[in-house]
PDB file of N, CA and C in Angstrom:
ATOM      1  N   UNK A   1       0.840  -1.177   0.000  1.00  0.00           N
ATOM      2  CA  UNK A   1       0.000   0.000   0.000  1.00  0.00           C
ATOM      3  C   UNK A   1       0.886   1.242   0.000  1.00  0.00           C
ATOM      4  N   UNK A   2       0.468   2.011   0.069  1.00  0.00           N
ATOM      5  CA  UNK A   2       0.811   3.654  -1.196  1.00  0.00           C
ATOM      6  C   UNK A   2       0.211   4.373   0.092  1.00  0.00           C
ATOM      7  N   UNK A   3       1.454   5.434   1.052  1.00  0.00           N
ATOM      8  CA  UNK A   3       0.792   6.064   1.817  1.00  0.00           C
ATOM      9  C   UNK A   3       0.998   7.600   1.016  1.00  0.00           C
ATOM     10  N   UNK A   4       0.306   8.835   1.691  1.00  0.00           N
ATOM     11  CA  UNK A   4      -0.017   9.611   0.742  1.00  0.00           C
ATOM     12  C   UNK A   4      -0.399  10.956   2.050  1.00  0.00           C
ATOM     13  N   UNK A   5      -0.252  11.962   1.796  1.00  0.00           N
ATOM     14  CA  UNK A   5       0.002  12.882   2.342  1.00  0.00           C
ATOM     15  C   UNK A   5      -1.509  13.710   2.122  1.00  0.00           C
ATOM     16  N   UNK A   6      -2.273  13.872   3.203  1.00  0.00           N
ATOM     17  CA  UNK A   6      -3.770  14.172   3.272  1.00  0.00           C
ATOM     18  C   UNK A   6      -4.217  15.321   4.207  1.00  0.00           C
ATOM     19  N   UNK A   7      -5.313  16.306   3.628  1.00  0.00           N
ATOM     20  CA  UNK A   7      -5.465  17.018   4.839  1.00  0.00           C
ATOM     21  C   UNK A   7      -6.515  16.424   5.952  1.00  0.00           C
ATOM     22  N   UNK A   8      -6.785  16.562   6.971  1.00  0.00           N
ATOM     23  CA  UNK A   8      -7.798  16.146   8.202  1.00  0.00           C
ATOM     24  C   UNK A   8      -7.517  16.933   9.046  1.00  0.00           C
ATOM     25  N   UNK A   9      -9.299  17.123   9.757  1.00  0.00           N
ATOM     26  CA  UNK A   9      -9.578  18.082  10.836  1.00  0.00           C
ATOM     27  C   UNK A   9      -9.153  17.607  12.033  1.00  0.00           C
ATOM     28  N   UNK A  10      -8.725  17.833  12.885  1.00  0.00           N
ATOM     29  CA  UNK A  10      -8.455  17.153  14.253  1.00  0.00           C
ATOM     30  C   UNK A  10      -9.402  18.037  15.405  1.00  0.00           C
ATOM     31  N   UNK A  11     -10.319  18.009  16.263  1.00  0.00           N
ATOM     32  CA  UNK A  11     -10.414  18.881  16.732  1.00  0.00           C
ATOM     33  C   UNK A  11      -9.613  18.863  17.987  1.00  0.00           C
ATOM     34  N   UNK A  12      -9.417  20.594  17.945  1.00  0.00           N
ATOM     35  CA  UNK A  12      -8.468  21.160  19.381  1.00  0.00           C
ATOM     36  C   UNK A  12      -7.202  21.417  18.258  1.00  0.00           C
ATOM     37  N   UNK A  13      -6.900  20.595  17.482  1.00  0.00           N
ATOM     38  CA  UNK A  13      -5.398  20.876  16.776  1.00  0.00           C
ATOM     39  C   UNK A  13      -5.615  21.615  15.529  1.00  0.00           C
ATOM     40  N   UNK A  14      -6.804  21.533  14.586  1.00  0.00           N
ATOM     41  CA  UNK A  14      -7.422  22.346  13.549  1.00  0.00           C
ATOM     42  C   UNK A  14      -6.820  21.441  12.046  1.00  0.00           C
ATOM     43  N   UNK A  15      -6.634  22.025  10.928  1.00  0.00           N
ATOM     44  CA  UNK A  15      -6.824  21.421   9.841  1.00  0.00           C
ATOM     45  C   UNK A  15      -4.961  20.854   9.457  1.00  0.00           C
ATOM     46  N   UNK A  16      -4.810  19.419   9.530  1.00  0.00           N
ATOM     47  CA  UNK A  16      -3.546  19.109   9.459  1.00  0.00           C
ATOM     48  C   UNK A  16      -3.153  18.057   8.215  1.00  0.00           C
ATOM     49  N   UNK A  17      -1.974  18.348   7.536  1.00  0.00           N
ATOM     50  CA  UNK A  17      -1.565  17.616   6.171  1.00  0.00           C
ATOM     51  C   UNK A  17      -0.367  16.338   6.929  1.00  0.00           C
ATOM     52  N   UNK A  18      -1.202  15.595   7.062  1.00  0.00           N
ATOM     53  CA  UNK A  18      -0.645  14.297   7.557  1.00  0.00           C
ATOM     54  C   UNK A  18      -0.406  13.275   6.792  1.00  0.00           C
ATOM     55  N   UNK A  19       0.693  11.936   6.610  1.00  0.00           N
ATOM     56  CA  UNK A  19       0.558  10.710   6.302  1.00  0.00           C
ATOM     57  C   UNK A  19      -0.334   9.713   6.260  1.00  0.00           C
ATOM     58  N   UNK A  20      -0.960   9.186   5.251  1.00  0.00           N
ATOM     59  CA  UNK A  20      -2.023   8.868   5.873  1.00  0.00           C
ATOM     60  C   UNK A  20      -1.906   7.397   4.942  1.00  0.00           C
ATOM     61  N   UNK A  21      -3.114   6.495   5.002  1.00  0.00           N
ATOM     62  CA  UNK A  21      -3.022   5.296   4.195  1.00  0.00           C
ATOM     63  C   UNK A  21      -4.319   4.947   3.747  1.00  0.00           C
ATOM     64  N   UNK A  22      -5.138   4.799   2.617  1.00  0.00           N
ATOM     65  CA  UNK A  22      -6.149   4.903   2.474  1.00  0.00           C
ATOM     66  C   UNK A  22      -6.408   3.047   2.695  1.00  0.00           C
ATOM     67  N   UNK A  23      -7.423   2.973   3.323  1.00  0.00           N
ATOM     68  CA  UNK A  23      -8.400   1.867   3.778  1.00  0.00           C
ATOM     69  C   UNK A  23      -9.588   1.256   2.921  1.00  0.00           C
ATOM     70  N   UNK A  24      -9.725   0.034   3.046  1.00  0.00           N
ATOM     71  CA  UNK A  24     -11.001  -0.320   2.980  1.00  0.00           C
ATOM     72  C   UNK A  24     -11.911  -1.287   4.294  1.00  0.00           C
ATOM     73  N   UNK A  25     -13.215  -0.738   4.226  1.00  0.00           N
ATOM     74  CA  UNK A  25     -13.620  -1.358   5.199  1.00  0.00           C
ATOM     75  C   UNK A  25     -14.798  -2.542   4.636  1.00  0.00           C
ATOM     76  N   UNK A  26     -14.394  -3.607   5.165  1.00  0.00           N
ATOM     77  CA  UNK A  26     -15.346  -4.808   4.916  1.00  0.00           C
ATOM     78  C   UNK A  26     -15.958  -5.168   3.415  1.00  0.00           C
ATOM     79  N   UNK A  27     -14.630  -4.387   2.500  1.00  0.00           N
ATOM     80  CA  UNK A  27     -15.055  -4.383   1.078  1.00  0.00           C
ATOM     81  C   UNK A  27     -16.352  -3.354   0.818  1.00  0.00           C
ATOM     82  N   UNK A  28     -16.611  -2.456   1.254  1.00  0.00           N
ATOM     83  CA  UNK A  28     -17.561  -1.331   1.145  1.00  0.00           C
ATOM     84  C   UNK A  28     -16.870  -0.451   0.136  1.00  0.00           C
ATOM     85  N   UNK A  29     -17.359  -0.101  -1.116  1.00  0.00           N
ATOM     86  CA  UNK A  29     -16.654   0.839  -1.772  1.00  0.00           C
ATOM     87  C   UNK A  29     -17.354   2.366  -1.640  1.00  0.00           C
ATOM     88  N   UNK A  30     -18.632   2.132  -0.562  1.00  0.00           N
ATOM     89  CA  UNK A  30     -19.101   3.697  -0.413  1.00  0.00           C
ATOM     90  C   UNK A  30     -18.361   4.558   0.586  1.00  0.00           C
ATOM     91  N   UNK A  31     -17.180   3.854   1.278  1.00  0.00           N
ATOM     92  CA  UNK A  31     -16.672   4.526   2.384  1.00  0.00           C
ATOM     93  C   UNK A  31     -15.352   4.548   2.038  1.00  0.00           C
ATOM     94  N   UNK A  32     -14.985   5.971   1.002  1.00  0.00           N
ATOM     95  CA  UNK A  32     -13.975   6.688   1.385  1.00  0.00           C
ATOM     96  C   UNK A  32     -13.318   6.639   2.291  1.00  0.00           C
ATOM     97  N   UNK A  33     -12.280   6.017   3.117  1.00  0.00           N
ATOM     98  CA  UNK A  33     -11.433   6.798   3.717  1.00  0.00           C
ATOM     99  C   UNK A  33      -9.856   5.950   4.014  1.00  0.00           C
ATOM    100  N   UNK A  34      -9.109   7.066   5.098  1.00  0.00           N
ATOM    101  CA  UNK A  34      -7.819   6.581   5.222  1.00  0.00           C
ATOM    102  C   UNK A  34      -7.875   6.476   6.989  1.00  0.00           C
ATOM    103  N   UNK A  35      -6.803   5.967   6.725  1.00  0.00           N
ATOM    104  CA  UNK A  35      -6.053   5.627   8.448  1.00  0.00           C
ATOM    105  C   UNK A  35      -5.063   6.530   8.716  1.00  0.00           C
ATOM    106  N   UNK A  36      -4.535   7.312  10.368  1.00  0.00           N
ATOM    107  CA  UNK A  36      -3.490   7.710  10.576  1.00  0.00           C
ATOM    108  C   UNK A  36      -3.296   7.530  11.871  1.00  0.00           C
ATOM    109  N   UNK A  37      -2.349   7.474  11.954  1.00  0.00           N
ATOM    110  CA  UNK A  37      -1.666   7.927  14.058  1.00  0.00           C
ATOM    111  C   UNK A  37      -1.301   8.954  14.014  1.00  0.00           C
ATOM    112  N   UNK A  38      -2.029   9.776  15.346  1.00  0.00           N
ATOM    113  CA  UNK A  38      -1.123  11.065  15.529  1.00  0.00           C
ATOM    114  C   UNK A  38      -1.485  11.172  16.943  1.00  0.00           C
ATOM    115  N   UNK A  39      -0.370  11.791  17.835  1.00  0.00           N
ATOM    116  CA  UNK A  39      -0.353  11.385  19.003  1.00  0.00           C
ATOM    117  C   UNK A  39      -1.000  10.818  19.788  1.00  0.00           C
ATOM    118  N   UNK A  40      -0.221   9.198  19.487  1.00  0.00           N
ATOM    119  CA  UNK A  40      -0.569   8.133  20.397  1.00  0.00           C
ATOM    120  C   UNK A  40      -2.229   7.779  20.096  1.00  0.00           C
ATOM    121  N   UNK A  41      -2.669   8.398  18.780  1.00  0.00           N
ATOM    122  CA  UNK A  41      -4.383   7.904  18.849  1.00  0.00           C
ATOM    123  C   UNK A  41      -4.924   7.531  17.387  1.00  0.00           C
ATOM    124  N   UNK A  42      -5.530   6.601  16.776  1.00  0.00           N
ATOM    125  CA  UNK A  42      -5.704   6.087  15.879  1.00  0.00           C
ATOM    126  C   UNK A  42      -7.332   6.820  15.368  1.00  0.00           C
ATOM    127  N   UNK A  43      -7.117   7.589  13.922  1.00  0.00           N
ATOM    128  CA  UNK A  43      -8.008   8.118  13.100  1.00  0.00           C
ATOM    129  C   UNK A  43      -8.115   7.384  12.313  1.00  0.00           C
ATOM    130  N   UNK A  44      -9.624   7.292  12.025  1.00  0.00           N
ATOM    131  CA  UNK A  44      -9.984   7.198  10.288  1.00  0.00           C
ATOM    132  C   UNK A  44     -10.915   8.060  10.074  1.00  0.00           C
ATOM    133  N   UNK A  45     -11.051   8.581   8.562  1.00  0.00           N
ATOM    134  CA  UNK A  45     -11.667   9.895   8.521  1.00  0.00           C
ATOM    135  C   UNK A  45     -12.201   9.726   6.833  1.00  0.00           C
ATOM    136  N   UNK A  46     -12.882  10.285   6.578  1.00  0.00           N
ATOM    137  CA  UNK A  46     -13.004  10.728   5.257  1.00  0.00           C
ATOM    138  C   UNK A  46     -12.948  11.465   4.280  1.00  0.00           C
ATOM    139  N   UNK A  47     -12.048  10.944   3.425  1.00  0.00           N
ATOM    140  CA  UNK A  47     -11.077  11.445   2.950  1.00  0.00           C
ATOM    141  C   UNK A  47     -11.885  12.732   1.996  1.00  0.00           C
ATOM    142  N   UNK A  48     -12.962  12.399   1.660  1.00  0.00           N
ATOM    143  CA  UNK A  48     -13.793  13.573   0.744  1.00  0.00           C
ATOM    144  C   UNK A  48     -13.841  14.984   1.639  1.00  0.00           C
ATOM    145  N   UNK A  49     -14.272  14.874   3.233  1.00  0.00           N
ATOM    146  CA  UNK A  49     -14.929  15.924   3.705  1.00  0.00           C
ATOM    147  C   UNK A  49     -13.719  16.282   4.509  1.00  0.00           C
ATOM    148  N   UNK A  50     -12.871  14.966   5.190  1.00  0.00           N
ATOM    149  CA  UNK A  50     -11.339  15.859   5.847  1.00  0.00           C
ATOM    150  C   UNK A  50     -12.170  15.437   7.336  1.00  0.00           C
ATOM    151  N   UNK A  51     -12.911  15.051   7.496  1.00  0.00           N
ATOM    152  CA  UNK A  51     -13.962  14.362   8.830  1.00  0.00           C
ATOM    153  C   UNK A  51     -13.623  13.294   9.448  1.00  0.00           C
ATOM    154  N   UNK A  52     -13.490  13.294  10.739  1.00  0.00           N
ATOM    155  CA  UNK A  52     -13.154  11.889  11.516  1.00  0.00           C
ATOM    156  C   UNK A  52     -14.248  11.136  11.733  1.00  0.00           C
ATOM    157  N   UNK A  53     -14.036   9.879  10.943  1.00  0.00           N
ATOM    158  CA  UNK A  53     -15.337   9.137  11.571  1.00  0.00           C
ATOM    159  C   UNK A  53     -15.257   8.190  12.922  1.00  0.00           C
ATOM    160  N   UNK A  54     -13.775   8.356  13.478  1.00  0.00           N
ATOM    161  CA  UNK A  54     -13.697   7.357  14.456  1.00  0.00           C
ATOM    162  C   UNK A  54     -12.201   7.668  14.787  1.00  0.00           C
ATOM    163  N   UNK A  55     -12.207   7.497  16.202  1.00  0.00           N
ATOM    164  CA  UNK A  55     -11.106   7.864  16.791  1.00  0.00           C
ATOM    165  C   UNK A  55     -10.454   7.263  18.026  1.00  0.00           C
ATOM    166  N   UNK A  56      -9.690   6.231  18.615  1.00  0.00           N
ATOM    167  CA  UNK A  56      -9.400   5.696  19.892  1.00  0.00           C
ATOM    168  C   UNK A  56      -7.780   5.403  19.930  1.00  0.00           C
ATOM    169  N   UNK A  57      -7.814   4.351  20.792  1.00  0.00           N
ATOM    170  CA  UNK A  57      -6.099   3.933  21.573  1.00  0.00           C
ATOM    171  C   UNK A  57      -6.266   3.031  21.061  1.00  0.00           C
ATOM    172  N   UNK A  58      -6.997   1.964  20.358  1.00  0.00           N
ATOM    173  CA  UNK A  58      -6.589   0.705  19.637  1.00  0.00           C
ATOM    174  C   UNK A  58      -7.084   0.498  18.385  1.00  0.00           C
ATOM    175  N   UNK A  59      -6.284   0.102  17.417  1.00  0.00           N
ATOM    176  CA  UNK A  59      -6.885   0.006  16.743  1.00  0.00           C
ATOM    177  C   UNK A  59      -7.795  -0.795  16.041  1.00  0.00           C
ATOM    178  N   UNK A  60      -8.389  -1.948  16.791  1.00  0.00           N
ATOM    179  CA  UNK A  60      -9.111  -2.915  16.811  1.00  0.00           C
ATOM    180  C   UNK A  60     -10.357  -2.026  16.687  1.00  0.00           C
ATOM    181  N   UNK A  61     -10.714  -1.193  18.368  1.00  0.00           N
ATOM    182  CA  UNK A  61     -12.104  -0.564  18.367  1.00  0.00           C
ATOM    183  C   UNK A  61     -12.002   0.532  17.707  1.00  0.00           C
ATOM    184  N   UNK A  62     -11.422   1.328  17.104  1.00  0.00           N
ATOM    185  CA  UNK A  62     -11.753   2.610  16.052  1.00  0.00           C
ATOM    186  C   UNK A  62     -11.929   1.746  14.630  1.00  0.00           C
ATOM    187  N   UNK A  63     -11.457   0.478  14.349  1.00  0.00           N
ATOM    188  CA  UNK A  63     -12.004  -0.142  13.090  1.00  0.00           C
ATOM    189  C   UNK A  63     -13.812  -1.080  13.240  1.00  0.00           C
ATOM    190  N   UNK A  64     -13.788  -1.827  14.378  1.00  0.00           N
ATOM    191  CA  UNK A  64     -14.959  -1.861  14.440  1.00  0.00           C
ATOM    192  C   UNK A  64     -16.193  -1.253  14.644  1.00  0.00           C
ATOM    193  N   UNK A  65     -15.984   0.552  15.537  1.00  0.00           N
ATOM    194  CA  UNK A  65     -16.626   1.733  14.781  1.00  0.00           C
ATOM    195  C   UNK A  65     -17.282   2.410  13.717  1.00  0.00           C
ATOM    196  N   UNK A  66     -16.183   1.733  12.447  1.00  0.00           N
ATOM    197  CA  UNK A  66     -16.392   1.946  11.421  1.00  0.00           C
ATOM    198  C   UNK A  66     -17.051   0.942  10.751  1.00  0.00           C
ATOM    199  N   UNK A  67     -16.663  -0.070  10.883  1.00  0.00           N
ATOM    200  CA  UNK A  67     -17.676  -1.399  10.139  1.00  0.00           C
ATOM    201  C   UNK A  67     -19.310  -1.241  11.041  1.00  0.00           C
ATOM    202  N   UNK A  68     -19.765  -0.722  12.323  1.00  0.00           N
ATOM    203  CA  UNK A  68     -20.554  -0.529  12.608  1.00  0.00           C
ATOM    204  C   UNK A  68     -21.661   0.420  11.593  1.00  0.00           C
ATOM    205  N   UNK A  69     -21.131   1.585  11.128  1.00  0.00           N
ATOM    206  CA  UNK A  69     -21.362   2.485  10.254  1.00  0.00           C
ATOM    207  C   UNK A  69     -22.422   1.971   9.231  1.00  0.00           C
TER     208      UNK A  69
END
């Protein structure tokens, strides 16, 4: 995989051009998005709007978040 340099909102930190890795979830091709770490906390977001859809300390439960979706 092909990581790639993306903007995302963080809130408290504001709009940041981070490393990022684009994802798929559960073979869903309606859900846009990528993965990142940034201090010590695991994002995925979408990549169209720059929006976090899920955010924690492992990355087990910020991915099953998202397959919840």
């Amino acid at each position: 995989m092909k990581d790639k340099y993306r903007f995302i909102v963080i809130p408290g930190k504001g709009r940041l051009k981070l490393k990022t890795r684009k994802i798929k979830v559960n073979g869903r091709e309606d859900l846009n998005v990528a993965k990142v770490r940034y201090n010590d906390l695991w994002y995925i977001f979408n990549i169209d709007t720059e929006r976090i859809l899920s955010q924690g300390v492992t990355w087990g439960r910020v991915l099953e978040q998202v397959k919840q979706l």
